[in-house]
C-alpha atoms as a PDB file:
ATOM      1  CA  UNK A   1     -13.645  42.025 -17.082  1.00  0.00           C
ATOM      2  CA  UNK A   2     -13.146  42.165 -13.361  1.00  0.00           C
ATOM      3  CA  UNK A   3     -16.045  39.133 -12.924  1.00  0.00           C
ATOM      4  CA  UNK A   4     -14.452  37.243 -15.345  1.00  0.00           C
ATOM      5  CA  UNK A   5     -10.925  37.461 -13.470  1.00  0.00           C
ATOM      6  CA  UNK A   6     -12.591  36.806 -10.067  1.00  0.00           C
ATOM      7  CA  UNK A   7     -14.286  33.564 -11.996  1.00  0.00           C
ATOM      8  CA  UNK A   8     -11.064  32.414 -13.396  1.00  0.00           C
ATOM      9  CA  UNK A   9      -9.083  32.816 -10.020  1.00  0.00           C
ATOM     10  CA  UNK A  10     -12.054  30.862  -7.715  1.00  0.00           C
ATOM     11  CA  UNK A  11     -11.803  28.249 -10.594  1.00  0.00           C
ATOM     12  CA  UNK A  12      -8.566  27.767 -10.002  1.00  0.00           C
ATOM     13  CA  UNK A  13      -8.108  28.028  -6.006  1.00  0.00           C
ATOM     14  CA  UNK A  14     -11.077  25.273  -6.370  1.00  0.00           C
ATOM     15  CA  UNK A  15      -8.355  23.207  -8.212  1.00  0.00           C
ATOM     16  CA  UNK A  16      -6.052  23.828  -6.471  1.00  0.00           C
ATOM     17  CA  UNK A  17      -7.793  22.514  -3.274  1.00  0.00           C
ATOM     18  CA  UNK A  18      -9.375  19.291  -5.113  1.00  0.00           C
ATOM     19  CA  UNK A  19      -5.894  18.434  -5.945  1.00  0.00           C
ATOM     20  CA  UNK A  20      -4.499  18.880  -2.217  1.00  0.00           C
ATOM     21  CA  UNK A  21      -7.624  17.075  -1.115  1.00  0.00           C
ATOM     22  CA  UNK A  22      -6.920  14.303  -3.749  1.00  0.00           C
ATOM     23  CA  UNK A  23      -3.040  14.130  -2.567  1.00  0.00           C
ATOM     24  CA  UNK A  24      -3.895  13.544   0.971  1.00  0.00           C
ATOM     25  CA  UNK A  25      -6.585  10.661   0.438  1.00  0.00           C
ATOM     26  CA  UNK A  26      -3.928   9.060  -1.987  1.00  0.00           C
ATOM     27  CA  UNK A  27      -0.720   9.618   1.109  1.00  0.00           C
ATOM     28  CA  UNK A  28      -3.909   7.930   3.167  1.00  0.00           C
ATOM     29  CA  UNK A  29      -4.365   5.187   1.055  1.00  0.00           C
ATOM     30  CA  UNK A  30      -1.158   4.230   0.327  1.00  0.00           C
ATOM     31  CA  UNK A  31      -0.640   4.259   4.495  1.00  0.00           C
ATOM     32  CA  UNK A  32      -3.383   1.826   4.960  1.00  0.00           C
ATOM     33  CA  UNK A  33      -2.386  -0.201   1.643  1.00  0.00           C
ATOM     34  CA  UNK A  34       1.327  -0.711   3.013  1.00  0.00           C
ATOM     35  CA  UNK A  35      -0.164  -1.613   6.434  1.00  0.00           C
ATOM     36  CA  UNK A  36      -1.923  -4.629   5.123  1.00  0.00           C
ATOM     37  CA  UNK A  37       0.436  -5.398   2.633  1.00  0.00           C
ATOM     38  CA  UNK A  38       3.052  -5.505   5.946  1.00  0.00           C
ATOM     39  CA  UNK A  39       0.452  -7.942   7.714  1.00  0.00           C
ATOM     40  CA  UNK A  40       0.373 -10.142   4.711  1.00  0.00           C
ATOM     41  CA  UNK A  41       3.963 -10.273   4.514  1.00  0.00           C
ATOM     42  CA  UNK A  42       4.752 -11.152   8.056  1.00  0.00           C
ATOM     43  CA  UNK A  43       2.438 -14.393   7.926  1.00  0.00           C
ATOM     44  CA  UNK A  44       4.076 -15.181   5.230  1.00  0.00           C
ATOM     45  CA  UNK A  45       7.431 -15.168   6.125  1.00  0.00           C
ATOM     46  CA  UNK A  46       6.216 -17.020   9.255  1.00  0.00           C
ATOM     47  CA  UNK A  47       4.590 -19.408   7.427  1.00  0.00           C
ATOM     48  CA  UNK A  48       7.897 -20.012   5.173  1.00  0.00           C
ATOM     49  CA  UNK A  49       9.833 -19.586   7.498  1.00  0.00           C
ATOM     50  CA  UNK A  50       8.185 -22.993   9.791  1.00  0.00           C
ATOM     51  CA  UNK A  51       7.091 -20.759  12.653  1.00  0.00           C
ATOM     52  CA  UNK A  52       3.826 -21.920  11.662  1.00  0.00           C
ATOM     53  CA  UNK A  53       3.578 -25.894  11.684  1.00  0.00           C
ATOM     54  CA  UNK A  54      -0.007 -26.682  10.867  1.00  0.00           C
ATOM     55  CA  UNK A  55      -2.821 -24.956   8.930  1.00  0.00           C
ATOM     56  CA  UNK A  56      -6.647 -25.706   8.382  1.00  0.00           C
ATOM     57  CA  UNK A  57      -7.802 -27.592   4.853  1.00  0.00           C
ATOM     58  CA  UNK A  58     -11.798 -28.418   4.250  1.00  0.00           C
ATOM     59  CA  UNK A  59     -12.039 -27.955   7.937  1.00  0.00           C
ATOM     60  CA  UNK A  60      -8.728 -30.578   8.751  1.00  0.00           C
ATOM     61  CA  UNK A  61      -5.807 -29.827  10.516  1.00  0.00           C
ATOM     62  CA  UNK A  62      -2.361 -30.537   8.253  1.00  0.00           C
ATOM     63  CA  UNK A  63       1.192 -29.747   8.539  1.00  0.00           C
ATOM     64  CA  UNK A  64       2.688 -27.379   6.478  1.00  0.00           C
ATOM     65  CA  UNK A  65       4.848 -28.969   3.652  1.00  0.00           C
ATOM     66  CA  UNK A  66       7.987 -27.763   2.605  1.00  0.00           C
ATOM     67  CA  UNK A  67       6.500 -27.512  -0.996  1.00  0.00           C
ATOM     68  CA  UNK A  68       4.351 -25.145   1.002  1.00  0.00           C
ATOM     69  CA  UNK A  69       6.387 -23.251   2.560  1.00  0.00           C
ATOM     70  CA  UNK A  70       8.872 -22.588  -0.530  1.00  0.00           C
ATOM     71  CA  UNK A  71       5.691 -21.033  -1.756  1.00  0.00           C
ATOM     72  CA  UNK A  72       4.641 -18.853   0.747  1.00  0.00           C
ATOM     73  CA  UNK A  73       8.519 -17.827   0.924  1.00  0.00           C
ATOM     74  CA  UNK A  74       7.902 -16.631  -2.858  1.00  0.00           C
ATOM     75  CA  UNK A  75       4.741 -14.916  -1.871  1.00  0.00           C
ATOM     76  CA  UNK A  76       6.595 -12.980   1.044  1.00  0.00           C
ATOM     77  CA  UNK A  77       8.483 -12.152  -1.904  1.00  0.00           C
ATOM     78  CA  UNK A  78       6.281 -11.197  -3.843  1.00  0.00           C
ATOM     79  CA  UNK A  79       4.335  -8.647  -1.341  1.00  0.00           C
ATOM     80  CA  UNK A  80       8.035  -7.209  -0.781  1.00  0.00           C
ATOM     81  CA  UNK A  81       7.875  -6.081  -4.077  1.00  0.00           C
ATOM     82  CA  UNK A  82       4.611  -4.937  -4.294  1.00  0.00           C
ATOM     83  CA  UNK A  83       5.571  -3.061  -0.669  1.00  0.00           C
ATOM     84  CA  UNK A  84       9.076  -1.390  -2.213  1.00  0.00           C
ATOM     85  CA  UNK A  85       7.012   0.317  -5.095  1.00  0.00           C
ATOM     86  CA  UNK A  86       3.789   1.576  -3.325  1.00  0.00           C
ATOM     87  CA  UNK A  87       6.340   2.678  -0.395  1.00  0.00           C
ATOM     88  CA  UNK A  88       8.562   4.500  -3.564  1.00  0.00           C
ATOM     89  CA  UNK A  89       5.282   6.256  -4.814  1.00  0.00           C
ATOM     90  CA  UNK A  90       4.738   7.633  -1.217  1.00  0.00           C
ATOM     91  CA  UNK A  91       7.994   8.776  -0.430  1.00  0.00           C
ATOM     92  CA  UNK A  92       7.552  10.703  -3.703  1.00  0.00           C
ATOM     93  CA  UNK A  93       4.302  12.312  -2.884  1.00  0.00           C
ATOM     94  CA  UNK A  94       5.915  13.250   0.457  1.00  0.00           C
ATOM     95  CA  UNK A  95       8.967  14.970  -1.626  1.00  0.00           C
ATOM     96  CA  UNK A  96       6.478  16.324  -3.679  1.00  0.00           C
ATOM     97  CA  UNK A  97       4.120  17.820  -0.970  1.00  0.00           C
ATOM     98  CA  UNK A  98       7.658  18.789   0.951  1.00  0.00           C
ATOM     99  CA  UNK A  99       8.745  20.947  -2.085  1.00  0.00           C
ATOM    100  CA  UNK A 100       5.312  22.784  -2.513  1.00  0.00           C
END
């Protein structure tokens, strides 16, 4: 009986360390996701925003429409979104961890 206790407890302190190792490459993930997601979000609130005039088209040089820049304006809105709920699903794996 004794081996089979000792098997049942390493089972479960391997768990238990998959699942903090697991936890931590998520939180790092997330990090790096919310970084690029921020970079994204910046040009594109510069480009809707007429900070940037021209950009490059099959090699040419053109101005930046307003058409164009409503739309990037809805894509910086658009990554803000996608930003709020990967940032909400980190600050509840730090809550999480925080509790444990």
């Amino acid at each position: 009986m004794a081996a089979r206790t000792s098997l049942k407890l390493n089972i479960s302190r391997r768990v238990a360390r998959l699942r903090r190792t697991v936890q931590i490459d998520t939180q790092q993930i997330r990090a790096k996701t919310l970084k690029d997601l921020n970079e994204l979000f910046d040009l594109a609130m510069a480009l809707a925003k007429g900070e940037v005039k021209t950009q490059t088209e099959d090699g040419k040089t053109v101005r930046v429409t307003l058409k164009q820049r409503q739309m990037w304006a809805r894509v910086a809105a658009y990554v803000a979104q996608i930003m709020n709920s990967v940032a909400s699903g980190f600050d509840e794996k730090q809550r999480q961890r925080a509790q444990e």
